[in-house]
Protein backbone atom coordinates (compact mmCIF):
# COMPACT_ATOMS: atom_id res chain seq x y z
CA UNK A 1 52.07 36.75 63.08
CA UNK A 2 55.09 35.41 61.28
CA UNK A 3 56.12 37.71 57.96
CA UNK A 4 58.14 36.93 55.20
CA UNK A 5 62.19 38.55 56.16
CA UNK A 6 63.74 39.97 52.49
CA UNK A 7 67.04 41.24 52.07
CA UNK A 8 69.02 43.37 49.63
CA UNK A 9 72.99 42.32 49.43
CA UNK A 10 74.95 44.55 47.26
CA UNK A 11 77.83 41.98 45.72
CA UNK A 12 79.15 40.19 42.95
CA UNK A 13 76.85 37.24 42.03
CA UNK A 14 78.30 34.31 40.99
CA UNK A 15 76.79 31.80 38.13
CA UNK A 16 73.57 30.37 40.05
CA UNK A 17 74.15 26.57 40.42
CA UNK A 18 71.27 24.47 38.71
CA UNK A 19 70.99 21.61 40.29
CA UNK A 20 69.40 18.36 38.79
CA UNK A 21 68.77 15.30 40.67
CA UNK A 22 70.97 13.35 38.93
CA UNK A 23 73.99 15.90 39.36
CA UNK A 24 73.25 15.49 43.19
CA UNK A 25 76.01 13.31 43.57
CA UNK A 26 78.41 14.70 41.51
CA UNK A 27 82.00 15.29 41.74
CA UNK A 28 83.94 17.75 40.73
CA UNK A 29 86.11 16.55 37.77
CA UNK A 30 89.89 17.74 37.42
CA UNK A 31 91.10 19.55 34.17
CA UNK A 32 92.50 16.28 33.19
CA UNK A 33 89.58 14.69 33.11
CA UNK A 34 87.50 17.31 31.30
CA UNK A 35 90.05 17.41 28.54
CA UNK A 36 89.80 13.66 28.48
CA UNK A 37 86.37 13.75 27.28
CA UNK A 38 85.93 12.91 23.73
CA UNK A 39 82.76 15.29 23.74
CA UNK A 40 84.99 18.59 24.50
CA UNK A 41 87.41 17.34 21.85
CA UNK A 42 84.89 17.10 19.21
CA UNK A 43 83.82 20.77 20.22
CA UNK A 44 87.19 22.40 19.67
CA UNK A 45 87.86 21.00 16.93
CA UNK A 46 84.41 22.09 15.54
CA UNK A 47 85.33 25.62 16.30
CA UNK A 48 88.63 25.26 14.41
CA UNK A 49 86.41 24.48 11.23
CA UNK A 50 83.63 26.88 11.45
CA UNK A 51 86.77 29.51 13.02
CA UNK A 52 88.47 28.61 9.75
CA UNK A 53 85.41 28.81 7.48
CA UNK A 54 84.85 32.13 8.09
CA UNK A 55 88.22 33.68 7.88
CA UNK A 56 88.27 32.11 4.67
CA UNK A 57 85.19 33.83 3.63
CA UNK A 58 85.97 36.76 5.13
CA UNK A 59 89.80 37.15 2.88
CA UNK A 60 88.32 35.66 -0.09
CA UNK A 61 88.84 37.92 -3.09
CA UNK A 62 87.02 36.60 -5.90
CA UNK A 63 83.92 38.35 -6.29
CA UNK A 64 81.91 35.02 -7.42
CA UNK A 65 82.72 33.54 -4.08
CA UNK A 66 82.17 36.96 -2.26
CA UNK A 67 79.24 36.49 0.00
CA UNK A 68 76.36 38.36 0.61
CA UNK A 69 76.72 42.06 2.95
CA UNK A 70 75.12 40.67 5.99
CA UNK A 71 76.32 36.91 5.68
CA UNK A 72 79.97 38.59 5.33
CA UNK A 73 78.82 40.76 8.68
CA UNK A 74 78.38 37.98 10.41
CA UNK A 75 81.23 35.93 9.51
CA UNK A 76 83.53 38.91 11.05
CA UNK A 77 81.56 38.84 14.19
CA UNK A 78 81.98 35.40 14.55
CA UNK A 79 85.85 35.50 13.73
CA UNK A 80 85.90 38.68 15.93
CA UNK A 81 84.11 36.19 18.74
CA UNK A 82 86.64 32.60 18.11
CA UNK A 83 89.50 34.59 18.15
CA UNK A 84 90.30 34.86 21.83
CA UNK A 85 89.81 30.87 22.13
CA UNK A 86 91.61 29.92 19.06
CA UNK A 87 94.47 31.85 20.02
CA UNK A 88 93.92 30.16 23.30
CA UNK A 89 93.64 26.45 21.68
CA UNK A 90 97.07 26.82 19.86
CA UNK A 91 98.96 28.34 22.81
CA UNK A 92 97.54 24.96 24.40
CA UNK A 93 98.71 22.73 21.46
CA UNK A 94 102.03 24.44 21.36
CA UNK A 95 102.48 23.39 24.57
CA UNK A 96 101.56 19.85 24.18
CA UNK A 97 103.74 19.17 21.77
CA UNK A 98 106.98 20.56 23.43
CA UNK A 99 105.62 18.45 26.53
CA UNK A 100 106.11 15.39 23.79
CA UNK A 101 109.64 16.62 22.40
CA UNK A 102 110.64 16.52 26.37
CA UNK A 103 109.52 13.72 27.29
CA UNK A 104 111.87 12.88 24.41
CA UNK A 105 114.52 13.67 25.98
CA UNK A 106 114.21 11.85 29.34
CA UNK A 107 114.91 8.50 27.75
CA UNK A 108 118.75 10.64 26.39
CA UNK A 109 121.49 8.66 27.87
CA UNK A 110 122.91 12.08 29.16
CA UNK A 111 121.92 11.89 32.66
CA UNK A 112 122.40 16.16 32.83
CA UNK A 113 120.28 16.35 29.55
CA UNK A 114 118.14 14.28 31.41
CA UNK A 115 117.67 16.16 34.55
CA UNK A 116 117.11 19.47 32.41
CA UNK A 117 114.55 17.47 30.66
CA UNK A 118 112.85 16.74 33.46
CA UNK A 119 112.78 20.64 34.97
CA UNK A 120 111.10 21.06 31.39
CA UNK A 121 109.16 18.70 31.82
CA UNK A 122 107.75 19.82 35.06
CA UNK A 123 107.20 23.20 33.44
CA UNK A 124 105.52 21.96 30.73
CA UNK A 125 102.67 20.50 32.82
CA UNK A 126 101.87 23.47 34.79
CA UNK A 127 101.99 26.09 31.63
CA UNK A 128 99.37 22.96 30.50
CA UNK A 129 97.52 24.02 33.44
CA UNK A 130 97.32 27.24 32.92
CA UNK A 131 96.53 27.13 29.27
CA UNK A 132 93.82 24.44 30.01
CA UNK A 133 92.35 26.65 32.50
CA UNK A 134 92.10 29.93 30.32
CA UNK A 135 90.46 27.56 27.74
CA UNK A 136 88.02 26.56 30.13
CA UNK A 137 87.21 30.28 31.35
CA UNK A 138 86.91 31.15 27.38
CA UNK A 139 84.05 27.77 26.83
CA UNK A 140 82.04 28.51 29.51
CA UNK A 141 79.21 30.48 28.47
CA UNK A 142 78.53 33.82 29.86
CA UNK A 143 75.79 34.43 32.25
CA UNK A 144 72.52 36.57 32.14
CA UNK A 145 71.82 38.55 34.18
CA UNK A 146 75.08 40.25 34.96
CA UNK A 147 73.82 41.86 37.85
CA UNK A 148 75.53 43.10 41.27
CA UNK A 149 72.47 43.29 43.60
CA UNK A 150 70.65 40.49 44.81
CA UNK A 151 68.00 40.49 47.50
CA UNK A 152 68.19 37.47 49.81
CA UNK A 153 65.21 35.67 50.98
CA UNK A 154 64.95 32.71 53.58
CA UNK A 155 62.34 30.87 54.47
CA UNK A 156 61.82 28.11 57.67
CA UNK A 157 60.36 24.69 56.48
CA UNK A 158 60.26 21.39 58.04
CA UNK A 159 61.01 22.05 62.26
CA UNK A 160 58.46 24.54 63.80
CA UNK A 161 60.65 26.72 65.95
CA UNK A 162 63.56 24.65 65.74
CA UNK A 163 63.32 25.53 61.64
CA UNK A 164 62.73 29.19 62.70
CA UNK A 165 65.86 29.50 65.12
CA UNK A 166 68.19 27.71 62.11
CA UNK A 167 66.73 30.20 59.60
CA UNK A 168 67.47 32.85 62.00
CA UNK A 169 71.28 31.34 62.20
CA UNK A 170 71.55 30.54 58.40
CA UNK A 171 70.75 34.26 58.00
CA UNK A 172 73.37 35.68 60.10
CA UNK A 173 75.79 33.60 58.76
CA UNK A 174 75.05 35.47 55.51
CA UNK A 175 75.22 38.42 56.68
CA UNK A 176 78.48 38.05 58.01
CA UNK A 177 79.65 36.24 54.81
CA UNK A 178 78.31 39.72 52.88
CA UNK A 179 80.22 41.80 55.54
CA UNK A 180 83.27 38.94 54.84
CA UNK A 181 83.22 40.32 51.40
CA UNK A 182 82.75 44.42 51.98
CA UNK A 183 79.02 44.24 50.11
CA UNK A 184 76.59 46.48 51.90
CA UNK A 185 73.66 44.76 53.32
CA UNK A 186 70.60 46.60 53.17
CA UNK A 187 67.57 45.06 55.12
CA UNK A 188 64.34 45.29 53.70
CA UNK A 189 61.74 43.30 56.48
CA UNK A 190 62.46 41.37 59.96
CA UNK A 191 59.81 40.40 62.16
CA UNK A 192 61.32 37.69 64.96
CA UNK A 193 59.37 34.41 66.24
CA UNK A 194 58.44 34.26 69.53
CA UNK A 195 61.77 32.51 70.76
CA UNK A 196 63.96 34.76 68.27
CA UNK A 197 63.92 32.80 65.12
CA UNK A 198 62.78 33.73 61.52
CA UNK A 199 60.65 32.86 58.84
CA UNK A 200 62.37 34.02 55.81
CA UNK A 201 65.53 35.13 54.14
CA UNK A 202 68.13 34.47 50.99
CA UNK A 203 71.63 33.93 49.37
CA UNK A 204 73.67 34.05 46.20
CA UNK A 205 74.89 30.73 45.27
CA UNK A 206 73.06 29.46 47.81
CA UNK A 207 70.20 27.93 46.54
CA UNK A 208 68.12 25.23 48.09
CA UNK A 209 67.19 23.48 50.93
CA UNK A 210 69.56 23.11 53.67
CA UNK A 211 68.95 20.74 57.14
CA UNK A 212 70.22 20.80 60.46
CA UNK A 213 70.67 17.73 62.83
CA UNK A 214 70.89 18.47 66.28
CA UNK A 215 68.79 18.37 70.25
CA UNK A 216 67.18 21.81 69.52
CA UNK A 217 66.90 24.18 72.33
CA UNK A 218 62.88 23.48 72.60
CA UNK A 219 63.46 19.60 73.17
CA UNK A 220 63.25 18.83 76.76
CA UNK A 221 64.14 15.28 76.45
CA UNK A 222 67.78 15.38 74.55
CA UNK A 223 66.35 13.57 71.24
CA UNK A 224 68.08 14.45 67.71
CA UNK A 225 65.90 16.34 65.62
CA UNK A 226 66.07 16.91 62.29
CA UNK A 227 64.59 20.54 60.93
CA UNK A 228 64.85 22.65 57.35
CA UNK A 229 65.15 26.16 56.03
CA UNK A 230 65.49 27.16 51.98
CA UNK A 231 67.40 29.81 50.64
CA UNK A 232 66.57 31.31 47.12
CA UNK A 233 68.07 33.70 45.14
CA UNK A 234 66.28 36.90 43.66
CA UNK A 235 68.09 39.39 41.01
CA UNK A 236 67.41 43.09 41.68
CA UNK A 237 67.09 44.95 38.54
CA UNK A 238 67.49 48.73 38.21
CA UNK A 239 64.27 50.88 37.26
CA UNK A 240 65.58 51.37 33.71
CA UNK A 241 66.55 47.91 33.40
CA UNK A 242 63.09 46.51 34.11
CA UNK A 243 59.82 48.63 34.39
CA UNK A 244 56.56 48.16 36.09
CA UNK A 245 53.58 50.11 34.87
CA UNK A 246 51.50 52.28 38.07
CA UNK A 247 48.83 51.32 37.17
CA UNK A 248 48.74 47.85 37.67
CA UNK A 249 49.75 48.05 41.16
CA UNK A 250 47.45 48.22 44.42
CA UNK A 251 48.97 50.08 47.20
CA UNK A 252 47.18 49.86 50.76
CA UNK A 253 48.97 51.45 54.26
CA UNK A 254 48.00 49.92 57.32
CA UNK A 255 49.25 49.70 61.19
CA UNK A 256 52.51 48.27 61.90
CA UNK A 257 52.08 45.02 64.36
CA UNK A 258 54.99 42.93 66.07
CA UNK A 259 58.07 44.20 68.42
CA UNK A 260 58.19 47.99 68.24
CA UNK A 261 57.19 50.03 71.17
CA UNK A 262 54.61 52.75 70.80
CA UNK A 263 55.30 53.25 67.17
CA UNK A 264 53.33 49.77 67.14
CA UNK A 265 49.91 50.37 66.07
CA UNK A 266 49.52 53.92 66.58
CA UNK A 267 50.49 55.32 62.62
CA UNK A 268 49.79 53.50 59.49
CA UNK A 269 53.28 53.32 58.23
CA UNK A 270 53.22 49.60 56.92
CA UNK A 271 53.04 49.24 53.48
CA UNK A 272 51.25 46.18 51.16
CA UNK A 273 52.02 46.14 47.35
CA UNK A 274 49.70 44.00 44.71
CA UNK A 275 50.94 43.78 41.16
CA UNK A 276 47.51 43.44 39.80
CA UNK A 277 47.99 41.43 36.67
CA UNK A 278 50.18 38.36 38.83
CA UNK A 279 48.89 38.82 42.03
CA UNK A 280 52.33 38.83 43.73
CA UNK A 281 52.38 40.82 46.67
CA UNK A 282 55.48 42.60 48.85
CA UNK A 283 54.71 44.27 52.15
CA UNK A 284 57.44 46.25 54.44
CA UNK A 285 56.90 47.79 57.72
CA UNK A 286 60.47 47.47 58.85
CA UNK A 287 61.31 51.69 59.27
CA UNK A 288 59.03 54.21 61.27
CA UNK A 289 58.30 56.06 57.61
CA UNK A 290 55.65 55.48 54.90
CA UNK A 291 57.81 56.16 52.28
CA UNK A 292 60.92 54.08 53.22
CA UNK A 293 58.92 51.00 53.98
CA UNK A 294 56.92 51.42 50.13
CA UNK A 295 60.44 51.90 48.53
CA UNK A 296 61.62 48.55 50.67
CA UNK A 297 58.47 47.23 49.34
CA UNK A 298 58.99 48.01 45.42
CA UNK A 299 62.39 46.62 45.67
CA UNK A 300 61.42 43.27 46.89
CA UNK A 301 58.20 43.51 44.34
CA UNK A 302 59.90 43.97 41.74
CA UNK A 303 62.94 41.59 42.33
CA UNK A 304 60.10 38.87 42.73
CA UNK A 305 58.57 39.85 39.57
CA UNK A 306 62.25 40.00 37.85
CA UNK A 307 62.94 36.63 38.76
CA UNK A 308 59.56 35.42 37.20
CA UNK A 309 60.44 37.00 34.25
CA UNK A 310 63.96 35.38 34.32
CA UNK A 311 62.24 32.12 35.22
CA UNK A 312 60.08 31.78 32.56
CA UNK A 313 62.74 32.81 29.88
CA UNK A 314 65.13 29.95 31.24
CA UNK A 315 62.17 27.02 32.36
CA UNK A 316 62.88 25.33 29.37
CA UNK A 317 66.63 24.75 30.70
CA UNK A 318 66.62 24.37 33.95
CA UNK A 319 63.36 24.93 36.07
CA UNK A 320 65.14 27.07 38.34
CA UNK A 321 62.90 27.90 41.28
CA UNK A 322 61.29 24.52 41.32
CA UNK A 323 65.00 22.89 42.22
CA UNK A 324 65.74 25.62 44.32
CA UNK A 325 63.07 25.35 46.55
CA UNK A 326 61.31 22.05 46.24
CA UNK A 327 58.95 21.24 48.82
CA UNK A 328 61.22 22.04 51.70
CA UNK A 329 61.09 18.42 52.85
CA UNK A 330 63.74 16.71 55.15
CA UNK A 331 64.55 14.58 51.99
CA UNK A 332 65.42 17.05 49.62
CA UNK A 333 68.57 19.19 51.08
CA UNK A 334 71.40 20.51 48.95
CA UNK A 335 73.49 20.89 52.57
CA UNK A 336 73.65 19.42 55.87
CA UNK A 337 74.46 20.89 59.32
CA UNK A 338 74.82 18.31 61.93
CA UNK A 339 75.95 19.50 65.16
CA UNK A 340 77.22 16.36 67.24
CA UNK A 341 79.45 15.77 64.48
CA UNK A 342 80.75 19.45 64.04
CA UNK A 343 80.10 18.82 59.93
CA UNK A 344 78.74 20.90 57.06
CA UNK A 345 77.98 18.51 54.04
CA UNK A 346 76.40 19.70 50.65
CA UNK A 347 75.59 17.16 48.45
CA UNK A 348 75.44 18.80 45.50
CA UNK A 349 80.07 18.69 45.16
CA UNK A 350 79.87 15.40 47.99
CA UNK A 351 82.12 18.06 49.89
CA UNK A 352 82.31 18.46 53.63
CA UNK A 353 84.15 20.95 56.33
CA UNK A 354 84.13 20.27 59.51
CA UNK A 355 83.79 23.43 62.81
CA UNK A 356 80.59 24.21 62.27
CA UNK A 357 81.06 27.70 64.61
CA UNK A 358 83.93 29.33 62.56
CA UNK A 359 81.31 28.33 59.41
CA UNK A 360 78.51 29.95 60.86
CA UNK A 361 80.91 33.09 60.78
CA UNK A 362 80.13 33.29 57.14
CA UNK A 363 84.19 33.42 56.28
CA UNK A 364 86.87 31.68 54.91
CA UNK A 365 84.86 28.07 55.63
CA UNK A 366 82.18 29.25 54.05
CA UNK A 367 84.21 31.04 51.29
CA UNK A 368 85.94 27.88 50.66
CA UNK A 369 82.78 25.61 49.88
CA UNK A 370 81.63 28.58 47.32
CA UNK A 371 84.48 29.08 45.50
CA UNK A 372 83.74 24.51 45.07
CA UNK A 373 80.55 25.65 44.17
CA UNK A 374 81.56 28.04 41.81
CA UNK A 375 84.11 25.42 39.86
CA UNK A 376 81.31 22.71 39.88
CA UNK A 377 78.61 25.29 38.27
CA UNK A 378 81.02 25.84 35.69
CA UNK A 379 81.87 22.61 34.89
CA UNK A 380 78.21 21.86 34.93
CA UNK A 381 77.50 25.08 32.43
CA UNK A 382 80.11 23.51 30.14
CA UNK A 383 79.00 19.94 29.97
CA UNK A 384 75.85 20.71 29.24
CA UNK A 385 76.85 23.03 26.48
CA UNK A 386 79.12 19.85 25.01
CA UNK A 387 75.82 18.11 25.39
CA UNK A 388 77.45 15.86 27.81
CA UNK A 389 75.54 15.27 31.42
CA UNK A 390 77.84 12.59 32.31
CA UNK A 391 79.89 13.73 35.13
CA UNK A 392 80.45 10.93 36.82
């Protein structure tokens, strides 16, 4: 029997990417072109006024303008919170305007004045840069939960075997991406097909359904075939961080079964967990001891109940898990692998890289697409907090 394979990766998550189906064929827009938006002009200048409003309050003298205690409190802690990006927007327009005052001077008739101009001028444009950049870092809300382990879950769709041995390739390319970064990667369950493929596992960042193109090793005949896996990402809270009462959970031992010698069927170190009240179960019989395999088990428990927590606080926004996951149909597929053509494509950025073996390594390829990844969830966490979903 096949079994779900869970993971624990100890990292640095990113933002999670939310992807709609509209932002599917998005493209990545250039600083230039964000600052070009009316929308994200309107927004800075709002937080000059309310950034001005309450300094104003907050210096005001003249006790029949004083306002109340806790309306002055929070005046300061919204000062206290602008000040970092209004300091930010005036180093910006500072620089703006000596970019105008040397631009200026390239039309002088003094050809060295000229040529120093333009030296300025270059200048000019990449403080802009910078200063744009540091803008953007300050807009872009901050993420919950902050949190640096993550257990990593993939699962086989669409392909029979074929799904099961590119699930079992997806993984390792993980791995090795984890290993690629110096995170420790702690397996929690991994019970192998028949022909060495698995059912399950998951990423950071990586969220979706990804299909692979290519004669699998099971067709006799040479014909293309065209197979999925998804990849899903759980947060692991800490103990203190988020609870689960005893009592609501059902804890039965039973015989391991699958590869494993004569420890196989002979004690019952294999552990099933029911959270009573949701009916979400985690089971481990990866290690040789009771006890590991039930603490492997309450760590993927309660990362699956964490993320239902997290799911239902954020379902208004974004309806995470649904557009993670889907239905795991060829049609729906946030990346691409197609062998004959040595590509990776995800459609989420339109970007693709081609040698497909050095990005299976999990390295710099793969590196490469996520630090895309990372830029486009930003954007997309700042457009939508201009109220703009335009991004084309």
């Amino acid at each position: 029997m096949l079994l779900p394979h869970t993971f624990v990766c100890d990292g640095t998550p990113k933002r999670t990417l939310h992807t709609t189906a509209s932002m599917m064929v998005s493209k990545l827009l250039t600083l230039e072109e964000i600052f070009a938006r009316a929308s994200l002009q309107d927004f800075i200048k709002k937080m000059e006024t309310e950034y001005n409003d309450c300094l104003n309050a907050v210096n005001t003298t003249e006790s029949e303008e004083y306002p109340a205690e806790e309306e002055l409190r929070a005046k300061r802690t919204k000062v206290s919170r602008l000040t970092p990006v209004i300091q930010s927007i005036r180093e910006l327009y500072a620089k703006e305007r000596e970019l105008d005052e040397t631009e200026i001077l390239l039309k002088d008739e003094d050809i060295a004045l000229r040529e120093l101009a333009e030296l300025e001028r270059e200048a000019c444009l990449q403080d802009i840069q910078v200063f744009r950049q540091k803008l953007m870092d300050l807009l872009i809300p901050e993420e919950d939960p902050d949190l640096n382990d993550l257990v990593l879950e993939v699962t086989a769709g669409v392909g029979g075997q074929e799904a099961m041995l590119f699930t079992a390739e997806v993984f390792d390319m993980y791995q090795g991406f984890a290993h690629y970064h110096g995170w420790s990667f702690d397996m929690l369950e991994y019970m192998s097909s028949d022909i060495g493929g698995l059912r399950r596992a998951l990423a950071s960042f990586e969220a979706g359904v990804h299909r692979v193109q290519r004669v699998p090793k099971t067709e006799k005949q040479g014909r293309m075939h065209t197979s999925t896996m998804t990849v899903a990402v759980l947060p692991q809270p800490t103990e203190i961080s988020f609870c689960i009462n005893p009592k609501d959970l059902k804890i039965e031992t039973k015989r391991a079964s699958g590869a494993g010698g004569q420890h196989v069927n002979t004690t019952d170190s294999a552990v099933r967990i029911v959270h009573l009240p949701t009916g979400v179960v985690a089971e481990c019989q990866q290690e040789r001891s009771q006890i590991k395999n039930k603490e492997k088990a309450m760590k993927v428990l309660r990362a699956k109940l964490y993320s239902m927590k997290l799911e239902k606080e954020t379902s208004k926004r974004y309806q995470q898990r649904k557009v993670q996951v889907g239905t795991k149909g060829r049609s729906e597929k946030i990346r691409t692998y197609n062998f004959s053509q040595d590509r990776v494509t995800d459609h989420r950025i339109g970007m693709t890289v081609h040698d497909m073996k050095s990005f299976l390594l999990g390295e710099d390829l793969l590196e490469e697409m996520n630090s895309s990844l990372q830029e486009f969830s930003n954007q997309e966490a700042l457009l939508e907090l201009l109220g703009d979903n335009d991004q084309g």
